[in-house]
C-alpha atoms as a PDB file:
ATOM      1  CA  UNK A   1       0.000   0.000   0.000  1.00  0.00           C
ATOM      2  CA  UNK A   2       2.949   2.543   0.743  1.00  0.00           C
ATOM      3  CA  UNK A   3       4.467   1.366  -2.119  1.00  0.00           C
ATOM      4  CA  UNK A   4       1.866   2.552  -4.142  1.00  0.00           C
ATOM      5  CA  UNK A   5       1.437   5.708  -2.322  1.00  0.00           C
ATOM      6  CA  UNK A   6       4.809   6.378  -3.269  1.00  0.00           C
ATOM      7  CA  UNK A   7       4.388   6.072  -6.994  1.00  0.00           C
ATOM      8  CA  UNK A   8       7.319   4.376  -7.550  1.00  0.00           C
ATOM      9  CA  UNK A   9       7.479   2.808 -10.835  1.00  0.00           C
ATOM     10  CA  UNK A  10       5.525   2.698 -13.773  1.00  0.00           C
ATOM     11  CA  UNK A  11       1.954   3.452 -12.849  1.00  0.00           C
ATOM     12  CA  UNK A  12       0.326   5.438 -16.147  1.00  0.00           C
ATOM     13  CA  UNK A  13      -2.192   7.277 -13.794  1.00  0.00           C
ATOM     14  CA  UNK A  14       0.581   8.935 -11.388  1.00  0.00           C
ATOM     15  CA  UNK A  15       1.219  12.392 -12.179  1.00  0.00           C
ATOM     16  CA  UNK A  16       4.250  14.589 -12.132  1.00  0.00           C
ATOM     17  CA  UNK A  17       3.109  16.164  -9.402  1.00  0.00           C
ATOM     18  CA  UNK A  18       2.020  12.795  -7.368  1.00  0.00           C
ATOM     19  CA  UNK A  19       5.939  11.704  -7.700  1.00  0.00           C
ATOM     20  CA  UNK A  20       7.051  14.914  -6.893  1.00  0.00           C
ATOM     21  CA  UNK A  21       5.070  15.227  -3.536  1.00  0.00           C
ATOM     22  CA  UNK A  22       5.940  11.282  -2.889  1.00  0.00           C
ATOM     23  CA  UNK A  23       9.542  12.726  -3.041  1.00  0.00           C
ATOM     24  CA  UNK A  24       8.921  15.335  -0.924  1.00  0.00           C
ATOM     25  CA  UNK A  25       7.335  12.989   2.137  1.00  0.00           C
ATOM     26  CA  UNK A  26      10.250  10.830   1.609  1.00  0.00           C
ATOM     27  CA  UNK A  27      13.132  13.683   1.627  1.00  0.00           C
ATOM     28  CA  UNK A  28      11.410  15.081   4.840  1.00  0.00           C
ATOM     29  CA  UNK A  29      11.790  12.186   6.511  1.00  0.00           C
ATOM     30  CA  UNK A  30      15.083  11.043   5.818  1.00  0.00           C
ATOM     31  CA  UNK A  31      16.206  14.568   6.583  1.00  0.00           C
ATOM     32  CA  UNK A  32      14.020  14.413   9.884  1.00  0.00           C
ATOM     33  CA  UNK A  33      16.411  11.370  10.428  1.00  0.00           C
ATOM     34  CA  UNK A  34      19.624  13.061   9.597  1.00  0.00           C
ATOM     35  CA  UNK A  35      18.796  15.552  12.269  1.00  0.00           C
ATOM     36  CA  UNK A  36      18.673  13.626  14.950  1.00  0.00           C
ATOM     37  CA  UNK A  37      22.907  13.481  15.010  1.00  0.00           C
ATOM     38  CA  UNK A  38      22.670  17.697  14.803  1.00  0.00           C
ATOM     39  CA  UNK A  39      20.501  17.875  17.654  1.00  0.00           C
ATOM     40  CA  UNK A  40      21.748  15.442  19.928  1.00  0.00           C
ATOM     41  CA  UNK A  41      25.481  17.401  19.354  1.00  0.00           C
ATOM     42  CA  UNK A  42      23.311  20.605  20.293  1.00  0.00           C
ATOM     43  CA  UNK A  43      22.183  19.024  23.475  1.00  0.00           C
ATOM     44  CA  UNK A  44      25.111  17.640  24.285  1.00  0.00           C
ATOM     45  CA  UNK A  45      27.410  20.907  23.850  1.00  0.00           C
ATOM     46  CA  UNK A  46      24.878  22.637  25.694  1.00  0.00           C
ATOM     47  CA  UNK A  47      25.191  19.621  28.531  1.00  0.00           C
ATOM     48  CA  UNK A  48      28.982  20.307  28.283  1.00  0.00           C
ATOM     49  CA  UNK A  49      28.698  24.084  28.475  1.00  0.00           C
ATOM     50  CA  UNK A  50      26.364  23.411  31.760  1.00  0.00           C
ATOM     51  CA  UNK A  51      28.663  21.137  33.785  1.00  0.00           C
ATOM     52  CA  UNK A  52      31.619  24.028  33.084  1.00  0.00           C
ATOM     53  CA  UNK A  53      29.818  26.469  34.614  1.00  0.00           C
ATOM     54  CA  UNK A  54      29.043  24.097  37.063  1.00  0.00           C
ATOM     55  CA  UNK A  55      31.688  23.421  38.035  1.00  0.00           C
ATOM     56  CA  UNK A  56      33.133  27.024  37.982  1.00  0.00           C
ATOM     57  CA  UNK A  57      30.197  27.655  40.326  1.00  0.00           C
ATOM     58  CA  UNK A  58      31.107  25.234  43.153  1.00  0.00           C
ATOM     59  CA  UNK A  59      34.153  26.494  43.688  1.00  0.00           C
ATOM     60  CA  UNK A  60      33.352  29.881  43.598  1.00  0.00           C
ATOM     61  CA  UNK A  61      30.184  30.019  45.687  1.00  0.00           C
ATOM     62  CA  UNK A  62      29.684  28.774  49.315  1.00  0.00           C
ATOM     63  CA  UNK A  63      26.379  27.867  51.132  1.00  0.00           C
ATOM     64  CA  UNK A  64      25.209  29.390  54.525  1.00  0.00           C
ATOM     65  CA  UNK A  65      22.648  29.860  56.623  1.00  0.00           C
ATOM     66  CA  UNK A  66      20.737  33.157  57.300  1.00  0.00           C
ATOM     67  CA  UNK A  67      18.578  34.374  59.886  1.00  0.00           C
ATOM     68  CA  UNK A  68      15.205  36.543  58.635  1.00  0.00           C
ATOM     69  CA  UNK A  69      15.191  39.859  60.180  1.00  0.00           C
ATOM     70  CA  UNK A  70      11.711  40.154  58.681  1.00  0.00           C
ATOM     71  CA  UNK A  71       8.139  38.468  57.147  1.00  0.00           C
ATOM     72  CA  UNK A  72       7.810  37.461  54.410  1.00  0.00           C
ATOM     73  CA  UNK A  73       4.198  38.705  52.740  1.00  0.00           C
ATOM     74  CA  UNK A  74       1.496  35.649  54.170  1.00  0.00           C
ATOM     75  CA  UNK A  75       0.709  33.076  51.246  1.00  0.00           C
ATOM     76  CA  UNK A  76      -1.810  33.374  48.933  1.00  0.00           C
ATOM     77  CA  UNK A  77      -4.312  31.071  48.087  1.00  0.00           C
ATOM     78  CA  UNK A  78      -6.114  30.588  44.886  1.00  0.00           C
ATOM     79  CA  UNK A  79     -10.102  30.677  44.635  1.00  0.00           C
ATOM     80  CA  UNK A  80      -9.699  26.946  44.536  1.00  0.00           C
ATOM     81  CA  UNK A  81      -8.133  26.978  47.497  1.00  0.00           C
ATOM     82  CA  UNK A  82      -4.596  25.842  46.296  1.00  0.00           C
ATOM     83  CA  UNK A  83      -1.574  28.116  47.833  1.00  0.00           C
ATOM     84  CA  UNK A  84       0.238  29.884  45.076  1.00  0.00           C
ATOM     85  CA  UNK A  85       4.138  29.696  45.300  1.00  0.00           C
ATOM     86  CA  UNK A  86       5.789  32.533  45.421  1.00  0.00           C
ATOM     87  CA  UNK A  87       9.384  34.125  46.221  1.00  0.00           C
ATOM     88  CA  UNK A  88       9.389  37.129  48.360  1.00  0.00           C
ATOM     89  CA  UNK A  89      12.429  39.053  49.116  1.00  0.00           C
ATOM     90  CA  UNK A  90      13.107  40.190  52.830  1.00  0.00           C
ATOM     91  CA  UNK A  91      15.952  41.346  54.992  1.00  0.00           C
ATOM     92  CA  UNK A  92      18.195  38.838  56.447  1.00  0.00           C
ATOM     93  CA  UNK A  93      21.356  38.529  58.767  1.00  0.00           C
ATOM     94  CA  UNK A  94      24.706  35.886  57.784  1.00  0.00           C
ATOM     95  CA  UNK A  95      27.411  35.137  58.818  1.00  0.00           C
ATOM     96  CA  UNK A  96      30.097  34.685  55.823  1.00  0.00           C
ATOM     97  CA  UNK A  97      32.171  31.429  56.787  1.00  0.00           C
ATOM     98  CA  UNK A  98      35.334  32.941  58.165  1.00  0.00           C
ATOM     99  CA  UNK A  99      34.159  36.713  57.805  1.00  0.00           C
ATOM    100  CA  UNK A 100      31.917  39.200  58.784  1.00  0.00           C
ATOM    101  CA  UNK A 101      28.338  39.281  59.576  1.00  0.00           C
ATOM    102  CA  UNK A 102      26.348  40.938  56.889  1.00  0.00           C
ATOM    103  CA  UNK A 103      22.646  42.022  56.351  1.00  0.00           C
ATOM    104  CA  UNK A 104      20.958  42.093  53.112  1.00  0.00           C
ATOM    105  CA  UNK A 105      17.854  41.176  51.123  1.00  0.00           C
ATOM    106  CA  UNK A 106      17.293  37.495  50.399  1.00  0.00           C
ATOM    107  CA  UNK A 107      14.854  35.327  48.518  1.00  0.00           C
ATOM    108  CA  UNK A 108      12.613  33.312  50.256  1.00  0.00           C
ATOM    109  CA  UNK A 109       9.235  31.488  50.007  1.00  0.00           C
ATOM    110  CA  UNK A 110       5.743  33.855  51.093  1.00  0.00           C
ATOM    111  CA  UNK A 111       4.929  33.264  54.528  1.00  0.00           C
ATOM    112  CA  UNK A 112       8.404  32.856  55.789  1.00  0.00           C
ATOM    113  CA  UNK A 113       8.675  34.245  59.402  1.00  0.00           C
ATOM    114  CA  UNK A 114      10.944  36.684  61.400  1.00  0.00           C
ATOM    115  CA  UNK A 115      13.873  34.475  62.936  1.00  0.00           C
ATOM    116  CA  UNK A 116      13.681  31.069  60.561  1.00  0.00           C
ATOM    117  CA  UNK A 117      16.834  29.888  58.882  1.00  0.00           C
ATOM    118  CA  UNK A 118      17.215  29.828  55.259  1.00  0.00           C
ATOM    119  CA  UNK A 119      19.828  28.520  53.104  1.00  0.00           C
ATOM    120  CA  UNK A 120      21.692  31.315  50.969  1.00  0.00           C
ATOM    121  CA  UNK A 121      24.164  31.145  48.498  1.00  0.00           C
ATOM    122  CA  UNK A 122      27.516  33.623  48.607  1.00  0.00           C
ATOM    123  CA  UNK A 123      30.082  34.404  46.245  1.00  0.00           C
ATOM    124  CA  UNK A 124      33.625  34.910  46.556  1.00  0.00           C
ATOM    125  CA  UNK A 125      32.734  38.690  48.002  1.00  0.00           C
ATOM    126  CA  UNK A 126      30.038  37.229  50.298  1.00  0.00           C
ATOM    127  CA  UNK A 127      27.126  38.479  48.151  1.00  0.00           C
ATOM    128  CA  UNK A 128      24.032  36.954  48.332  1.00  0.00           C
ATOM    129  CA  UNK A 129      23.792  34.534  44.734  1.00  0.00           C
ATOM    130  CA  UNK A 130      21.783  31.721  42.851  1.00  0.00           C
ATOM    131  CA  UNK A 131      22.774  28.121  43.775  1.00  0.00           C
ATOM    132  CA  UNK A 132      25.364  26.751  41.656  1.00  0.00           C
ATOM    133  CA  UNK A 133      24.192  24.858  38.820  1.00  0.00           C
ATOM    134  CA  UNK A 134      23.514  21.384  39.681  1.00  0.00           C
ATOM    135  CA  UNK A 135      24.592  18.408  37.444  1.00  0.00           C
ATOM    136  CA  UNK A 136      19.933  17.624  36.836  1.00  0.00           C
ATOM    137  CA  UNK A 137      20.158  21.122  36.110  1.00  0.00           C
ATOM    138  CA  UNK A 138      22.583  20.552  32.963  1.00  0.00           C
ATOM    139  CA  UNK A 139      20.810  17.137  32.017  1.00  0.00           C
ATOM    140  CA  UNK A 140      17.622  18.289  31.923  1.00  0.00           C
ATOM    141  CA  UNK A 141      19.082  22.087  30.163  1.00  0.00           C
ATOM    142  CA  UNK A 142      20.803  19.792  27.542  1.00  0.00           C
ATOM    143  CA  UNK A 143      18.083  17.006  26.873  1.00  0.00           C
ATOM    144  CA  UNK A 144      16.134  20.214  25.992  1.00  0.00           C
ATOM    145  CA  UNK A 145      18.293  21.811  24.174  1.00  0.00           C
ATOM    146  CA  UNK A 146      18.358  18.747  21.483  1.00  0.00           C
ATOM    147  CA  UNK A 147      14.687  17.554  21.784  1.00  0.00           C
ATOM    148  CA  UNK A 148      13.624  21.262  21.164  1.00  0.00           C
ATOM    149  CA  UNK A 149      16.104  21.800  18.219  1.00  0.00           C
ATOM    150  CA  UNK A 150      15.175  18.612  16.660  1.00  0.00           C
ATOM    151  CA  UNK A 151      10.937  19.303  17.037  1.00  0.00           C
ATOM    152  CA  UNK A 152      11.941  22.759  15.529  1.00  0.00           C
ATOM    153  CA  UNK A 153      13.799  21.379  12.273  1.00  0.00           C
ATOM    154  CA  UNK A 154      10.532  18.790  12.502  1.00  0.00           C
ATOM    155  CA  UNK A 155       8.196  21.924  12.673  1.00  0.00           C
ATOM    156  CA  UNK A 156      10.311  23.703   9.856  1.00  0.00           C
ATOM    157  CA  UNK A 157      10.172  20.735   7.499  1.00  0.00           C
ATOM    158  CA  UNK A 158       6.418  19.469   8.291  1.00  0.00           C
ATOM    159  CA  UNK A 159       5.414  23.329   7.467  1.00  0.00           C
ATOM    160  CA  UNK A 160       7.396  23.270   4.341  1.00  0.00           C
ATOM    161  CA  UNK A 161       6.043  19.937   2.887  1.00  0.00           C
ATOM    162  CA  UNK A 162       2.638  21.018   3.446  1.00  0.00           C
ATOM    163  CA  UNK A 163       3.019  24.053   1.978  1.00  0.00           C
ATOM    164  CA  UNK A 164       4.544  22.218  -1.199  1.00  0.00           C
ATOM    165  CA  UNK A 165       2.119  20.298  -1.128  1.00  0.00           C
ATOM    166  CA  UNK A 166      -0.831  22.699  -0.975  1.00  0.00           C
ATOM    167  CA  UNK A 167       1.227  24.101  -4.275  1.00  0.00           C
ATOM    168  CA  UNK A 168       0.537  20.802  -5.734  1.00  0.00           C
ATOM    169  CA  UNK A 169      -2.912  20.454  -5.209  1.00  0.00           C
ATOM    170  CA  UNK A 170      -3.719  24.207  -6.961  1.00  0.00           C
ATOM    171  CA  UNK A 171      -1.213  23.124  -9.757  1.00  0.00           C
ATOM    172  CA  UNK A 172      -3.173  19.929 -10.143  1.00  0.00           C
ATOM    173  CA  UNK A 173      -6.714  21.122  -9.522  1.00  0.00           C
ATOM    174  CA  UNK A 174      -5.446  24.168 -12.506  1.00  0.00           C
ATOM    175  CA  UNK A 175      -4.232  21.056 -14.660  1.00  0.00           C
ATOM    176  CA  UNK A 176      -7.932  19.440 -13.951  1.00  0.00           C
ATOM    177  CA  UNK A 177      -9.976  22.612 -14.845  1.00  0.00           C
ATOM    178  CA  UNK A 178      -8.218  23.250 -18.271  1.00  0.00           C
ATOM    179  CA  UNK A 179      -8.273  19.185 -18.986  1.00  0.00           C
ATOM    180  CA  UNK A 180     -12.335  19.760 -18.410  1.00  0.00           C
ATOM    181  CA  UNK A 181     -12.751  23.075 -20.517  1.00  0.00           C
ATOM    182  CA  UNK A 182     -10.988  20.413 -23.174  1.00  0.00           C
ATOM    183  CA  UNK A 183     -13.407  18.267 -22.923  1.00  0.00           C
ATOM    184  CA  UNK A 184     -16.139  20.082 -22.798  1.00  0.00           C
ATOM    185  CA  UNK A 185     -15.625  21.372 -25.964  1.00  0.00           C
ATOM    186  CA  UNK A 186     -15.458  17.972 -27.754  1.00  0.00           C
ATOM    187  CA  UNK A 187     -17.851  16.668 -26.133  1.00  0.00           C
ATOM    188  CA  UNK A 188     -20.238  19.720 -27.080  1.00  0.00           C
ATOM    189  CA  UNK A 189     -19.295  19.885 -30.376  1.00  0.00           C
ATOM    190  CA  UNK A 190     -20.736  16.525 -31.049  1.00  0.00           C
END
C-alpha cells in the first residue's frame, strides 16, 4: 500500500506532481532522520557548556545559613483553594564562613517568618547569589536543548512539505480545470 502511495514505478495514472510530492514525504523524513545526530550534538554541547559552569560555580560560591530579620508577605491562596508559590524578598542577617556578619535582602518562600533559617548562596565577596548549577540542572538544560532543536527542524520541514504540497494540489486542480474546458468542448461539439 505505501508502495503505491509512493508512486514508484511505472503506474500510467501517477502524475508529475504525485511523484514529486511522494519525493517530498520521503526527503522530509530522511532529513528528519539526519537531524537527529545535529541535535543530539546541540544538546550535548549545551550539557557540556552546563557542567563548566558548574563546576566554575562550586568552587566559587559557598552555602550558609541566614537568619530573617523580617516576614515574608502571608501566602496566597487561589479561589480553589490551592496556595500559590511565590518568592518574596526580605531582609536577612549571615554570617560569611570565616568573615563578617552581613545584612541584606534574600529570597525566600511567602509566609516565611521573622527568625527562621534559610539557606543562601555567597560568592567569593560574600554576596548573596543563585545556587550553583547542579549536574539535573545541565541534564535536563541539555536534553532540551536537542529535543527542542530537533521538534523545531521537525516543525520547519512538516510546514514546508505542506506548503509544497498545498502548491501541488492548486497546480493539479489548474491542470484538472483546463483538462475539463478540453473536454467540454469535444464533447459539445458533437
Amino acid at each position: 500500500m505505501l508502495w503505491r502511495r509512493l508512486h514508484l514505478g511505472r503506474n500510467p495514472l501517477a502524475r508529475w506532481s504525485d511523484r514529486c510530492e511522494a519525493a517530498l514525504a520521503v526527503g522530509a523524513v530522511l532529513a528528519a532522520l539526519l537531524a537527529i545526530p545535529f541535535a543530539a550534538a546541540a544538546g550535548s554541547d549545551t550539557y557540556a557548556r552546563k557542567m563548566l559552569k558548574a563546576a566554575e560555580q562550586t568552587v566559587d560560591r559557598r552555602e550558609t545559613t541566614a537568619m530573617l530579620l523580617a516576614d515574608a508577605p502571608p501566602v496566597r491562596i487561589r479561589l480553589d483553594g490551592v496556595p500559590i508559590e511565590e518568592t518574596a524578598y526580605v531582609h536577612a542577617r549571615w554570617t560569611v564562613p570565616g568573615g563578617p556578619i552581613r545584612e541584606g535582602v534574600v529570597a525566600v518562600e511567602s509566609g516565611a517568618m521573622t527568625g527562621n533559617e534559610v539557606r543562601i548562596w555567597l560568592d567569593a565577596a560574600g554576596k548573596v547569589v543563585d545556587p550553583p548549577v547542579t549536574p539535573t540542572d545541565a541534564t535536563s538544560t541539555g536534553i532540551g536543548v536537542g529535543v527542542g532543536t530537533w521538534l523545531a527542524f521537525v516543525t520547519l520541514l512538516a510546514g514546508l512539505y505542506l506548503g509544497c504540497r498545498v502548491l501541488l494540489g492548486r497546480s493539479r486542480e489548474t491542470a484538472l480545470t483546463r483538462e475539463w474546458e478540453r473536454v467540454a468542448k469535444d464533447w459539445t461539439a458533437a
